[in-house]
PDB file of N, CA and C in Angstrom:
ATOM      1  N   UNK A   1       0.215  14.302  22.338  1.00  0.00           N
ATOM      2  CA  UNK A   1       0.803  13.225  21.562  1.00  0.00           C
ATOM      3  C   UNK A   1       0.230  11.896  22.026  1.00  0.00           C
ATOM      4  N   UNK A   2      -0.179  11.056  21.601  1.00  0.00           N
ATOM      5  CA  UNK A   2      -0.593   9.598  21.246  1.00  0.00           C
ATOM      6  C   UNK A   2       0.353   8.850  21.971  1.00  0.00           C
ATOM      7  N   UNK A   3       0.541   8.098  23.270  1.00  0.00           N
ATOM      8  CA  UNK A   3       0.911   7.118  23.292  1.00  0.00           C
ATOM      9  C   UNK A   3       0.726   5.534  22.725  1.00  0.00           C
ATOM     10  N   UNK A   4       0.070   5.873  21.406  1.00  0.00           N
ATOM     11  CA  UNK A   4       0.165   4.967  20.477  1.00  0.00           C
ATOM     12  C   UNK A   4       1.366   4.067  20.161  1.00  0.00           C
ATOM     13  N   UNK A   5       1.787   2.992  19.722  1.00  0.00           N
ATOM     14  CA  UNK A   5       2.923   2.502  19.737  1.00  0.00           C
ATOM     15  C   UNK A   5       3.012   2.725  17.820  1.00  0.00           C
ATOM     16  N   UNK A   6       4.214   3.497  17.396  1.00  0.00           N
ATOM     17  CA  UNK A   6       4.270   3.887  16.086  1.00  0.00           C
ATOM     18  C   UNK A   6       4.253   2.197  15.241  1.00  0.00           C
ATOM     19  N   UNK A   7       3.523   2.099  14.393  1.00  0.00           N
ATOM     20  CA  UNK A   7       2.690   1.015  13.528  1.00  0.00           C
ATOM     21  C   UNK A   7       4.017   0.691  12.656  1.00  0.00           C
ATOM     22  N   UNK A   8       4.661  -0.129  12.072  1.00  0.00           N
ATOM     23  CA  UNK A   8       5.517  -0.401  10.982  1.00  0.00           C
ATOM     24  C   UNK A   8       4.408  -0.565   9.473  1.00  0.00           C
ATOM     25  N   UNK A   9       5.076  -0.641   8.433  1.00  0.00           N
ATOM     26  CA  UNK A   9       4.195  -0.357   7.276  1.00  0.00           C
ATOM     27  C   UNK A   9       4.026  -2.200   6.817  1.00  0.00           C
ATOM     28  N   UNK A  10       2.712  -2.069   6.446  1.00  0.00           N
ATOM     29  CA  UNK A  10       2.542  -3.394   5.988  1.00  0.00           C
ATOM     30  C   UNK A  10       2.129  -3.449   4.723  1.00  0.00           C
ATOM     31  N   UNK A  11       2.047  -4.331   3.855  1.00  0.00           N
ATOM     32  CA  UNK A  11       1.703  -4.629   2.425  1.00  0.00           C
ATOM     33  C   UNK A  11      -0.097  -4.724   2.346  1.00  0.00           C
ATOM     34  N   UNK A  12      -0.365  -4.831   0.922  1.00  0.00           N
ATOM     35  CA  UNK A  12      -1.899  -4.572   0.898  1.00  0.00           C
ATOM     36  C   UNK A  12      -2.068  -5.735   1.648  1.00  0.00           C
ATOM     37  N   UNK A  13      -1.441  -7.125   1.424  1.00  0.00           N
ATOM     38  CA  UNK A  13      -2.286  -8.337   1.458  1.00  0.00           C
ATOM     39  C   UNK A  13      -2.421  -8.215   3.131  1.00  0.00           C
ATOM     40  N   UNK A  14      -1.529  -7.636   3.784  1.00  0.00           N
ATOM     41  CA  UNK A  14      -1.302  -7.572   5.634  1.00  0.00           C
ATOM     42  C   UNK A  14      -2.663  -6.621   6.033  1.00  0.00           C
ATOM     43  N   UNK A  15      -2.340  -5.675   5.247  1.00  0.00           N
ATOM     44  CA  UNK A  15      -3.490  -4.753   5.702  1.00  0.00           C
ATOM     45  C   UNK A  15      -5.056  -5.458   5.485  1.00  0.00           C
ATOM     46  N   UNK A  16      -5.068  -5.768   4.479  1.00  0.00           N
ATOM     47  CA  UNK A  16      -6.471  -6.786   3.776  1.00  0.00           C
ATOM     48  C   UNK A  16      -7.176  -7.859   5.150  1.00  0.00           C
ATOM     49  N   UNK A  17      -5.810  -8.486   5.498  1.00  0.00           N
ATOM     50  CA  UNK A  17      -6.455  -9.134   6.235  1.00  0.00           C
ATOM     51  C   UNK A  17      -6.508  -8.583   7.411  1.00  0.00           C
ATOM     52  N   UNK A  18      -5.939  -8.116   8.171  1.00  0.00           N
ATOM     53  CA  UNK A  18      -5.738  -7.593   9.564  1.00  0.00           C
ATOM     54  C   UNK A  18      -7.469  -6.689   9.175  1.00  0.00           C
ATOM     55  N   UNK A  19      -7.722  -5.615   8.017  1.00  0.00           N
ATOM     56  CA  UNK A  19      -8.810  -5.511   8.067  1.00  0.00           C
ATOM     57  C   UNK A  19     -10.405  -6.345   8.098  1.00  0.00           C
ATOM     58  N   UNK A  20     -10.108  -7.691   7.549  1.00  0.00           N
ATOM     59  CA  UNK A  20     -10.840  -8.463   7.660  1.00  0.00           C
ATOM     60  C   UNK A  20     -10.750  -9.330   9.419  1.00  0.00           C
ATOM     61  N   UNK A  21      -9.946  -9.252  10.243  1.00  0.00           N
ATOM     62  CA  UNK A  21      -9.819  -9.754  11.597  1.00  0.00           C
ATOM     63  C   UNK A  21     -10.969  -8.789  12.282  1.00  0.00           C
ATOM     64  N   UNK A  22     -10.632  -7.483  11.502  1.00  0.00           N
ATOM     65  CA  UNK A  22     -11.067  -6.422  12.739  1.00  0.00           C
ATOM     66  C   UNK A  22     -12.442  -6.288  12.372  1.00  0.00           C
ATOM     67  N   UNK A  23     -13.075  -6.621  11.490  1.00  0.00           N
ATOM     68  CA  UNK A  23     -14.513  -6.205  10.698  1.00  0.00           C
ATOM     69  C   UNK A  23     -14.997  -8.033  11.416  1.00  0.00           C
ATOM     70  N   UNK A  24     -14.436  -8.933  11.782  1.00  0.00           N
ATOM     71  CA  UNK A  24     -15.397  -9.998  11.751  1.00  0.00           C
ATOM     72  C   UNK A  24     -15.081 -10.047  13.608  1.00  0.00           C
ATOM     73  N   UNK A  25     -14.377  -9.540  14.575  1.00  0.00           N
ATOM     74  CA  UNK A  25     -14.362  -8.976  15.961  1.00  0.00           C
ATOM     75  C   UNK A  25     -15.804  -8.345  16.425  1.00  0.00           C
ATOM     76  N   UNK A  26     -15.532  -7.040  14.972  1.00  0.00           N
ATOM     77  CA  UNK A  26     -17.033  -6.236  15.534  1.00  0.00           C
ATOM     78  C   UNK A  26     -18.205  -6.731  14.951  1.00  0.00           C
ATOM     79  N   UNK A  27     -18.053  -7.914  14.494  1.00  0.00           N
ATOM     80  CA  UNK A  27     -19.369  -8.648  14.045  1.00  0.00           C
ATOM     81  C   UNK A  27     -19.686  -9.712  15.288  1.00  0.00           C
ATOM     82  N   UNK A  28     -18.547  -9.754  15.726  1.00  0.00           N
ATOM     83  CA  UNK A  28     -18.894 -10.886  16.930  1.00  0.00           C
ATOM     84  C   UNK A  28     -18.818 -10.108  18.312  1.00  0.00           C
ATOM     85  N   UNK A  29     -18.528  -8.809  18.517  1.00  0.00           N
ATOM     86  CA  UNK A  29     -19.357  -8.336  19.346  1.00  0.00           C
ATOM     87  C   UNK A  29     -20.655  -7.935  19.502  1.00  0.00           C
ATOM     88  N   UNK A  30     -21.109  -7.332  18.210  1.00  0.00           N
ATOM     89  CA  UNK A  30     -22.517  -7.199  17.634  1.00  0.00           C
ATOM     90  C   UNK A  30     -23.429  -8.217  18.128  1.00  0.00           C
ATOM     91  N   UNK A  31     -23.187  -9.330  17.555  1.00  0.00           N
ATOM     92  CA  UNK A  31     -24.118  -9.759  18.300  1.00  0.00           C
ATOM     93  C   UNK A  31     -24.446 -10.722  19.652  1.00  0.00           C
ATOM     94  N   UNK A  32     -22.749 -10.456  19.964  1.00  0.00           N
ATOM     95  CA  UNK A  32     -22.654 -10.895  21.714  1.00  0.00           C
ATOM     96  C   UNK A  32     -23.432 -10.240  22.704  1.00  0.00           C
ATOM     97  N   UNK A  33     -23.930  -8.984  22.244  1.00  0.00           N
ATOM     98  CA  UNK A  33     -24.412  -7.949  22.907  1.00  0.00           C
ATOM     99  C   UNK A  33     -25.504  -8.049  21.994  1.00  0.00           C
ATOM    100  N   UNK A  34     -26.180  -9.020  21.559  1.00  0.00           N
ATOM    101  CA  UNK A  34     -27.730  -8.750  21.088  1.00  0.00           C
ATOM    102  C   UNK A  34     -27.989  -7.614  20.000  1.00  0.00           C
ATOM    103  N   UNK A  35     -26.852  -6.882  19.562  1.00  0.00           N
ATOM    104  CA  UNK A  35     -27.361  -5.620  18.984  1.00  0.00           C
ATOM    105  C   UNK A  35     -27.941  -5.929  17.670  1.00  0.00           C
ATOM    106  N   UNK A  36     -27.109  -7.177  16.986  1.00  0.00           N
ATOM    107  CA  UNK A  36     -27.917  -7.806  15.430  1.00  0.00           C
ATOM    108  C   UNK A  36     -27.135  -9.294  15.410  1.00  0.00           C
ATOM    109  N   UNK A  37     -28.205  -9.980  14.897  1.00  0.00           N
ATOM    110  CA  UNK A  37     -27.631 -11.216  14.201  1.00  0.00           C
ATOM    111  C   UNK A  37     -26.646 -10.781  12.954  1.00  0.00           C
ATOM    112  N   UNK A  38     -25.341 -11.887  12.430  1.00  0.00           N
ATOM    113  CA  UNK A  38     -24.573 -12.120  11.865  1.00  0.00           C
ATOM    114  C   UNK A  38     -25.643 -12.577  10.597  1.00  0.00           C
ATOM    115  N   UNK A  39     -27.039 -12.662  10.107  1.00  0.00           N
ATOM    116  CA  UNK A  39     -27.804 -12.741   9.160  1.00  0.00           C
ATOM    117  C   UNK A  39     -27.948 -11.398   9.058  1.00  0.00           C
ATOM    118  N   UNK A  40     -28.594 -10.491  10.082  1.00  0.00           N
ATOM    119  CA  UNK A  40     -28.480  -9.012   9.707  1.00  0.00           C
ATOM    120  C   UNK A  40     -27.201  -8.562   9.058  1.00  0.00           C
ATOM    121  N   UNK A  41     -25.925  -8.830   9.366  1.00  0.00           N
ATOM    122  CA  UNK A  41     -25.305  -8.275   8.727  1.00  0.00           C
ATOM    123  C   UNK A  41     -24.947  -8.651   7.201  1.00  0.00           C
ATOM    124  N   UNK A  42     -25.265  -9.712   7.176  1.00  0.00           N
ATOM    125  CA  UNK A  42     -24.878 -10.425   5.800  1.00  0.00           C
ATOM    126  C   UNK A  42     -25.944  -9.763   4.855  1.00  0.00           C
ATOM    127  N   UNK A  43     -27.441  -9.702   5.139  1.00  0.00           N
ATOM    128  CA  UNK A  43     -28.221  -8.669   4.639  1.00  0.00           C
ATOM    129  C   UNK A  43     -28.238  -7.435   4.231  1.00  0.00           C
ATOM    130  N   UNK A  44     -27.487  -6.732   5.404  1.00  0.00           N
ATOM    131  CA  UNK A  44     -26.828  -5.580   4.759  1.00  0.00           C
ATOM    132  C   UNK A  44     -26.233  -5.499   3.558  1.00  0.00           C
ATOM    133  N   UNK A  45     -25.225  -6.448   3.945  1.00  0.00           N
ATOM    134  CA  UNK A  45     -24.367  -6.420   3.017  1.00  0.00           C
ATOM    135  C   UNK A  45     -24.485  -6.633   1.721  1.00  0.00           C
ATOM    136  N   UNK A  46     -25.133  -7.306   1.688  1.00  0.00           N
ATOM    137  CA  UNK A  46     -26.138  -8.009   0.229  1.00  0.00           C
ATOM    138  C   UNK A  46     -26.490  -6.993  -0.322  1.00  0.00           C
ATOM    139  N   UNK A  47     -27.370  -5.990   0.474  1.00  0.00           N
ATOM    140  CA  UNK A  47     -27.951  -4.876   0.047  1.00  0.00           C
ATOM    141  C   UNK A  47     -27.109  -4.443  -0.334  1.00  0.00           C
ATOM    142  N   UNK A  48     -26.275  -3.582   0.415  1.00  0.00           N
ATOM    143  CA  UNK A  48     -24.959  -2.667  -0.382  1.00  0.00           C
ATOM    144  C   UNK A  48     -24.206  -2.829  -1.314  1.00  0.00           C
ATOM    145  N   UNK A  49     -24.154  -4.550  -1.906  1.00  0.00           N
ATOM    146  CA  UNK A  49     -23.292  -4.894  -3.082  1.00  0.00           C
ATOM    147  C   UNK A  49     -24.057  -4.422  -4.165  1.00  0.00           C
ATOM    148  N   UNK A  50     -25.863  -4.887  -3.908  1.00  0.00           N
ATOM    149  CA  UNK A  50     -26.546  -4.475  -4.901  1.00  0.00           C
ATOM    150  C   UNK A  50     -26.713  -3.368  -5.218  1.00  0.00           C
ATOM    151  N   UNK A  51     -26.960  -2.397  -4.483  1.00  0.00           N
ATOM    152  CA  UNK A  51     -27.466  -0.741  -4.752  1.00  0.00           C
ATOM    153  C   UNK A  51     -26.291   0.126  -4.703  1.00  0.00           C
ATOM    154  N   UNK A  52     -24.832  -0.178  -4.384  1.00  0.00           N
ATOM    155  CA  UNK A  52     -24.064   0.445  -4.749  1.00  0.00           C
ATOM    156  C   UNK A  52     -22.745  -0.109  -5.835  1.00  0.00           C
ATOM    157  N   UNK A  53     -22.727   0.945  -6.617  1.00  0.00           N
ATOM    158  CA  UNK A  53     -21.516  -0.022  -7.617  1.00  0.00           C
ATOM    159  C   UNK A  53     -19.544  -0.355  -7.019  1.00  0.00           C
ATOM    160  N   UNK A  54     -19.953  -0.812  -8.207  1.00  0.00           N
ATOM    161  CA  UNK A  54     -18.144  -1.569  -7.138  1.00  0.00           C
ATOM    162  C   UNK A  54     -17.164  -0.561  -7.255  1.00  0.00           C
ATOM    163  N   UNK A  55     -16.564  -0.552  -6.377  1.00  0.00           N
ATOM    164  CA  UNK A  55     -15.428   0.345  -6.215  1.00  0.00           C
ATOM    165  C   UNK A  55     -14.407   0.824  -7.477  1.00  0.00           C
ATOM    166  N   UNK A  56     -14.239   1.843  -7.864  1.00  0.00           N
ATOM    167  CA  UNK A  56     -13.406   1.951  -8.953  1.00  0.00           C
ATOM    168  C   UNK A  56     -12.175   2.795  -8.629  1.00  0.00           C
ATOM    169  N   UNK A  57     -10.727   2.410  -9.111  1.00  0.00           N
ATOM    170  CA  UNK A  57      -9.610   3.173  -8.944  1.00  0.00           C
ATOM    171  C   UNK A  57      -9.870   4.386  -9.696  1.00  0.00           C
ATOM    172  N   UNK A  58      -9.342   5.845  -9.244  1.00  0.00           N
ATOM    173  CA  UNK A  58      -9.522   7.211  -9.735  1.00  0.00           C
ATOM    174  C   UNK A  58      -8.577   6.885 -10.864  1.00  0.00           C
ATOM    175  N   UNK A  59      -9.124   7.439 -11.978  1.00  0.00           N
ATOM    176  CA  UNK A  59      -8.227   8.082 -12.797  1.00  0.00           C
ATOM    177  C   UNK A  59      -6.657   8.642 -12.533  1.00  0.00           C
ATOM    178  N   UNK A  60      -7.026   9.594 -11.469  1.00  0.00           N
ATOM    179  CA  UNK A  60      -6.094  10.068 -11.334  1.00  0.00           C
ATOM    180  C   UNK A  60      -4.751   9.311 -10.232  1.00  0.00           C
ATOM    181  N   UNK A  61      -4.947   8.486  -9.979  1.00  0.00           N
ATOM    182  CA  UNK A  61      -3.724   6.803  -9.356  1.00  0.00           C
ATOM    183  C   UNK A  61      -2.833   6.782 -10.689  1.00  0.00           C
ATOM    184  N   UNK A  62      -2.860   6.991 -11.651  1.00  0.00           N
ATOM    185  CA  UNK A  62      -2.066   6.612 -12.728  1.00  0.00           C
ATOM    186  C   UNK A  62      -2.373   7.323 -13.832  1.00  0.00           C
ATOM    187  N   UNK A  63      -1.914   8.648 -14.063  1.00  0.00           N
ATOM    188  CA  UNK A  63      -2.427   9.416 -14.669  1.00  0.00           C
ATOM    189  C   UNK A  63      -1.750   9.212 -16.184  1.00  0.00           C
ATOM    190  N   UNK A  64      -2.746   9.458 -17.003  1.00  0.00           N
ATOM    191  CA  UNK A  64      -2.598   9.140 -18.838  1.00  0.00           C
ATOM    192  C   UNK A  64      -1.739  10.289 -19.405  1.00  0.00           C
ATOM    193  N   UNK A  65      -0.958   9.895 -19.870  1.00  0.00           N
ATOM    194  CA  UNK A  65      -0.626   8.669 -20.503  1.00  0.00           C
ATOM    195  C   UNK A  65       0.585   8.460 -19.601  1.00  0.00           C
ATOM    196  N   UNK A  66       0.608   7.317 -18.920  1.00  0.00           N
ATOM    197  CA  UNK A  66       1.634   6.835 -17.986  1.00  0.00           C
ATOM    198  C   UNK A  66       2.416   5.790 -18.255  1.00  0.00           C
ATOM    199  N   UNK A  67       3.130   5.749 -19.112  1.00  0.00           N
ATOM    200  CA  UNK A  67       3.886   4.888 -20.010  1.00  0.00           C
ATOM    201  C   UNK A  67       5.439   5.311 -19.732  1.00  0.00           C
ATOM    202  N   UNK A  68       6.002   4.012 -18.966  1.00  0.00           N
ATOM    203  CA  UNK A  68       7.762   3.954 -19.334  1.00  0.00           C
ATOM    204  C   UNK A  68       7.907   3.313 -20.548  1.00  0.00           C
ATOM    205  N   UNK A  69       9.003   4.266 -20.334  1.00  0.00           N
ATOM    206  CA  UNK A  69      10.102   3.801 -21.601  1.00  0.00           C
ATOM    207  C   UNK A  69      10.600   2.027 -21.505  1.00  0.00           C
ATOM    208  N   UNK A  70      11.051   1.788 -22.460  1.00  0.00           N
ATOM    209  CA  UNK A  70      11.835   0.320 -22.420  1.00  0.00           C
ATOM    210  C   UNK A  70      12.927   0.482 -21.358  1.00  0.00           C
ATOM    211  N   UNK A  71      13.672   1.167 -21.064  1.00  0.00           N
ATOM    212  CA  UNK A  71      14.488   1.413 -20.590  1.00  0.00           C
ATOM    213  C   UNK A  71      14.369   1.485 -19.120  1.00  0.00           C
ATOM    214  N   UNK A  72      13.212   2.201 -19.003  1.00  0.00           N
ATOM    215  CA  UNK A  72      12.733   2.744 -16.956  1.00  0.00           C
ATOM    216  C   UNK A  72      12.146   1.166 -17.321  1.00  0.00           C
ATOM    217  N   UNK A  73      11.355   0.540 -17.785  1.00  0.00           N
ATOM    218  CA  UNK A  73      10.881  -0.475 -17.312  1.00  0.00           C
ATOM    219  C   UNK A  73      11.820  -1.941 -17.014  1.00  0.00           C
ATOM    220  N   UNK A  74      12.858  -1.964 -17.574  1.00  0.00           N
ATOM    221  CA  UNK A  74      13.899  -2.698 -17.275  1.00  0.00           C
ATOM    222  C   UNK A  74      14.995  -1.813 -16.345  1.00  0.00           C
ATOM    223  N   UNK A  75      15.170  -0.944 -15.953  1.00  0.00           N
ATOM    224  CA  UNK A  75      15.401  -0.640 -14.821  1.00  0.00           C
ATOM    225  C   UNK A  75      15.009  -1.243 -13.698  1.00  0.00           C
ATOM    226  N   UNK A  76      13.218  -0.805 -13.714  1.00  0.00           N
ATOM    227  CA  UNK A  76      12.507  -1.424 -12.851  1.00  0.00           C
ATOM    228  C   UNK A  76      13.094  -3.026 -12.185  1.00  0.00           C
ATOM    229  N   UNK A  77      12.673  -3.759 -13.281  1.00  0.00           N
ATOM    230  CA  UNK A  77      12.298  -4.745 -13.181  1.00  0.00           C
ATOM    231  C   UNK A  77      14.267  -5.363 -12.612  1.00  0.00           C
ATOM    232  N   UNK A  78      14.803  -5.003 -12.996  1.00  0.00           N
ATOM    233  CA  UNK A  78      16.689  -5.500 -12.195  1.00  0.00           C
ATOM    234  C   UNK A  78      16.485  -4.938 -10.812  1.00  0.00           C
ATOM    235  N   UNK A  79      16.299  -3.417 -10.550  1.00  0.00           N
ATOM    236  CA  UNK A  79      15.725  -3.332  -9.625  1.00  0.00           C
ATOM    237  C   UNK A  79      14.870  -4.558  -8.180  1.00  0.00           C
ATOM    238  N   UNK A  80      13.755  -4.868  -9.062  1.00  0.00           N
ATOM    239  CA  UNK A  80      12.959  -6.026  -7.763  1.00  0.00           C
ATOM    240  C   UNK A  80      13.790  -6.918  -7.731  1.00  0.00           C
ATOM    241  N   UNK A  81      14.555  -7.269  -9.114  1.00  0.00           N
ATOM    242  CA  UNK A  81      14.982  -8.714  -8.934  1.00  0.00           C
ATOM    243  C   UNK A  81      16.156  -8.396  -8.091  1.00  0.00           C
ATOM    244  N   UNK A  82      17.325  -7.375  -7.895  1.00  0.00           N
ATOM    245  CA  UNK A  82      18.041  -7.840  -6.984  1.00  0.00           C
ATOM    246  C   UNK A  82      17.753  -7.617  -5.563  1.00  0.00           C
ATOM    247  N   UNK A  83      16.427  -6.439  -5.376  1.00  0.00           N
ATOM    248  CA  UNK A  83      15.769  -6.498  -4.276  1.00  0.00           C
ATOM    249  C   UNK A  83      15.269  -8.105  -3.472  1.00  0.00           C
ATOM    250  N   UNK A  84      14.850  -8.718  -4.039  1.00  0.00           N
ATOM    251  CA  UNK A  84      14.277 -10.028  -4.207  1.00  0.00           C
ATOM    252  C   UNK A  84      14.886 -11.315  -3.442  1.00  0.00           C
ATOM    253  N   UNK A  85      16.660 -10.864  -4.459  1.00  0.00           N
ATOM    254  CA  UNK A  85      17.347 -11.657  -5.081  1.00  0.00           C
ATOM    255  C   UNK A  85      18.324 -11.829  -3.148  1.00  0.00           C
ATOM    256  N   UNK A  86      18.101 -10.427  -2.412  1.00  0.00           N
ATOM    257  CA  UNK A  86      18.707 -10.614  -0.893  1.00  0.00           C
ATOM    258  C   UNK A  86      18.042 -10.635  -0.479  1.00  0.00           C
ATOM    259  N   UNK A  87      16.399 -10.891  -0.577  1.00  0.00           N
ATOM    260  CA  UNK A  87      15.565 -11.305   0.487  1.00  0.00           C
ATOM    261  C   UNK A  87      15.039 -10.051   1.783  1.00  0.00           C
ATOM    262  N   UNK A  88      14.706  -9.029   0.732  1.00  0.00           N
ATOM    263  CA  UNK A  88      14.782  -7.643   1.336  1.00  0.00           C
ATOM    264  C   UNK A  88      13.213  -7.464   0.904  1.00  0.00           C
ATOM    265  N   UNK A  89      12.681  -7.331   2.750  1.00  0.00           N
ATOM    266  CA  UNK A  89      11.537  -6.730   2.302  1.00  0.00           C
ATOM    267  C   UNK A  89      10.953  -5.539   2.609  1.00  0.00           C
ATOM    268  N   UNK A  90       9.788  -5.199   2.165  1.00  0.00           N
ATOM    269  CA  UNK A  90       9.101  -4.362   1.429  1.00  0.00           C
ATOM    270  C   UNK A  90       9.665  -2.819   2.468  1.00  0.00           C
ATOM    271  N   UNK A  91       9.851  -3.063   3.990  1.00  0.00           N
ATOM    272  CA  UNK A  91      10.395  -2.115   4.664  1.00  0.00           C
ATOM    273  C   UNK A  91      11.665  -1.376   4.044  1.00  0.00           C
ATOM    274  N   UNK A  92      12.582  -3.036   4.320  1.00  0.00           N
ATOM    275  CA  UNK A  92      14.041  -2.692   3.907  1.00  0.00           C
ATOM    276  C   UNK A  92      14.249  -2.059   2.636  1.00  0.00           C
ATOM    277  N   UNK A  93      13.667  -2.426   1.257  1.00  0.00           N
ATOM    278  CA  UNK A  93      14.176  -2.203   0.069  1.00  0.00           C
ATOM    279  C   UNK A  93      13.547  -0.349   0.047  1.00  0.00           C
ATOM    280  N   UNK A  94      12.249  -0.052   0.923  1.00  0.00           N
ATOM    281  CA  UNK A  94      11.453   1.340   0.818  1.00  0.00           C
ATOM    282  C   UNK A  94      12.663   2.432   1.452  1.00  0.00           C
ATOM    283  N   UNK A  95      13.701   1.604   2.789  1.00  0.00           N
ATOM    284  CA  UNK A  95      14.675   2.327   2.809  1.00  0.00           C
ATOM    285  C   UNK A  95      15.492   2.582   2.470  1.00  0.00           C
ATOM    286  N   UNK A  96      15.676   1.729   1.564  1.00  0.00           N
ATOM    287  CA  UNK A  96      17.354   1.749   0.850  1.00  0.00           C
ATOM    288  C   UNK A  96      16.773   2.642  -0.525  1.00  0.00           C
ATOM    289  N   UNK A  97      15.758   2.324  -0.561  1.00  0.00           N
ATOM    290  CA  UNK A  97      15.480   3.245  -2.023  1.00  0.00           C
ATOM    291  C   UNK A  97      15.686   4.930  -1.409  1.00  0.00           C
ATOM    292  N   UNK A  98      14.934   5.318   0.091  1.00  0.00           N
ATOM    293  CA  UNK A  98      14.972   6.070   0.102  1.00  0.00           C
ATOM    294  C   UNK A  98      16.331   6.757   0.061  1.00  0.00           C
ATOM    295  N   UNK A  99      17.391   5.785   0.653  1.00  0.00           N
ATOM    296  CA  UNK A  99      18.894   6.769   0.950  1.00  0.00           C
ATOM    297  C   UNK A  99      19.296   6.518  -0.638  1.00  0.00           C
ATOM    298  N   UNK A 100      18.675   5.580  -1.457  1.00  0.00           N
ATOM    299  CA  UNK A 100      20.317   5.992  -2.956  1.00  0.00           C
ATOM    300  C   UNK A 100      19.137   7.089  -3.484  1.00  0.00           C
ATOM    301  N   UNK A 101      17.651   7.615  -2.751  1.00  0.00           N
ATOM    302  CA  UNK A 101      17.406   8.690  -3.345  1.00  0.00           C
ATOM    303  C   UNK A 101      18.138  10.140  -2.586  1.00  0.00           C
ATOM    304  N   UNK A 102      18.712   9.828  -1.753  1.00  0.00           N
ATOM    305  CA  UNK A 102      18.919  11.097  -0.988  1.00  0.00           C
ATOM    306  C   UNK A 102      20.308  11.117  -1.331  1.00  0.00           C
ATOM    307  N   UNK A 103      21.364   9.879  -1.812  1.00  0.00           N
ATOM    308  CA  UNK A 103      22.392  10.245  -2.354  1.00  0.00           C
ATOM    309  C   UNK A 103      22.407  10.748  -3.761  1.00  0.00           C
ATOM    310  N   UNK A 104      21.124  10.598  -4.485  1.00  0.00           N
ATOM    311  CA  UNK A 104      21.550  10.834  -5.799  1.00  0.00           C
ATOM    312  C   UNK A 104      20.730  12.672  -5.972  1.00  0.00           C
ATOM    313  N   UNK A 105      20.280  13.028  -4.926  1.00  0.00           N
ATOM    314  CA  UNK A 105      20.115  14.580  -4.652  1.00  0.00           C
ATOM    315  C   UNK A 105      21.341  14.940  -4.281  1.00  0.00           C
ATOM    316  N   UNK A 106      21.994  14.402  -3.218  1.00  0.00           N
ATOM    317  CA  UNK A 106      22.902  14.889  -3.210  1.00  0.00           C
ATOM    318  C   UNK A 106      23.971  15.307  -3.973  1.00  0.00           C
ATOM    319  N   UNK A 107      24.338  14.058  -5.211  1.00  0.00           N
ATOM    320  CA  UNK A 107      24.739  14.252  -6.060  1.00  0.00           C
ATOM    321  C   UNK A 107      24.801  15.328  -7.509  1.00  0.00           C
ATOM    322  N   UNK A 108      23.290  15.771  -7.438  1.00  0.00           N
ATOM    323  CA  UNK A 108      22.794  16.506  -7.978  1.00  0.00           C
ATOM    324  C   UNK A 108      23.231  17.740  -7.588  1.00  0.00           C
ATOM    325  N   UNK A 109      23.376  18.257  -6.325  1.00  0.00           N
ATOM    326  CA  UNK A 109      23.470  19.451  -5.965  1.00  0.00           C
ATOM    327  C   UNK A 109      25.222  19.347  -6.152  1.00  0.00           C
ATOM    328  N   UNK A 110      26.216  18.631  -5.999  1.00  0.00           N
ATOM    329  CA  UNK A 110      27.300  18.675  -5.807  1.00  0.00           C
ATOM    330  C   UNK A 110      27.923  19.010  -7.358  1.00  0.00           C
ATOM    331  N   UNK A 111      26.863  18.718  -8.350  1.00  0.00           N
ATOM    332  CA  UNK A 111      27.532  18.967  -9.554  1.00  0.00           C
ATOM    333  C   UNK A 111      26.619  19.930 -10.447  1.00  0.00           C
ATOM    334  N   UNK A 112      25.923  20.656  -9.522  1.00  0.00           N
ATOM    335  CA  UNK A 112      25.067  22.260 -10.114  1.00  0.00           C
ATOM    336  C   UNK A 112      26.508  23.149 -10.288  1.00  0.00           C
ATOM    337  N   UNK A 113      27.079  23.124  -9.625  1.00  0.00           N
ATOM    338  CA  UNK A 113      28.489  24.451  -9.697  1.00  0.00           C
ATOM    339  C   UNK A 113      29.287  24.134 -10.989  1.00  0.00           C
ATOM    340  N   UNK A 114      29.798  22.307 -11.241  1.00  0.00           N
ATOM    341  CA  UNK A 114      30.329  22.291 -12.232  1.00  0.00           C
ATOM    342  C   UNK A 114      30.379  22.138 -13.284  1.00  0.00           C
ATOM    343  N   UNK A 115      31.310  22.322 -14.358  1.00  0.00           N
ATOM    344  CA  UNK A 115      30.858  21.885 -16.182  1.00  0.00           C
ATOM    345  C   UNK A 115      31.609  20.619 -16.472  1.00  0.00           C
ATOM    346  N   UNK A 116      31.005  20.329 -17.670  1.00  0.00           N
ATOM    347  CA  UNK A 116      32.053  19.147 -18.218  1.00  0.00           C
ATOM    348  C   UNK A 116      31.901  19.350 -19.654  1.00  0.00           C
TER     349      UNK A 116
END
């Protein structure tokens, strides 16, 4: 086991940059240690924008036809806003979603036995 210290979850824009801290570190060790100028790398890079094409989301991230209803989409959207609306973030609201999902299984199973 990893005495790693377990990571909390961060948003794209956290991750984005924390990845951009760590990519311009090993550019400035690079060439603290002589291994390439910061022109070499920009060269690279140049290169790689040109000869390879830009990144594209899979198809399959949002698979067709992926369309809510009027209804799930105003769900949604009361949803963020009262998420929002207490200043609950992206951790807090991922847990609370998770328990009214584990109450509403629960719920589910509690009313498989009965009729109405």
């Amino acid at each position: 086991m990893s005495g790693r210290p377990k990571r909390e979850t961060m948003s794209l824009e956290e991750a984005t940059i924390s990845n951009m801290w760590e990519i311009a570190a090993l550019v400035e060790v690079l060439e603290r240690k002589g291994v390439c100028t910061k022109q070499d790398l920009y060269d690279i890079i140049a290169e790689l924008r040109r000869t390879r094409p830009r990144a594209q989301i899979p198809e399959t991230v949002f698979p067709s036809p992926y369309m809510l209803s009027q209804t799930e989409e105003k769900v949604i959207d009361d949803m963020l806003a009262v998420l929002n609306a207490h200043g609950m973030d992206s951790r807090q609201s991922l847990e609370l979603l998770d328990q009214i999902g584990r109450m509403i299984e629960m719920g589910a199973r509690m009313t498989r036995g009965t009729t109405h």
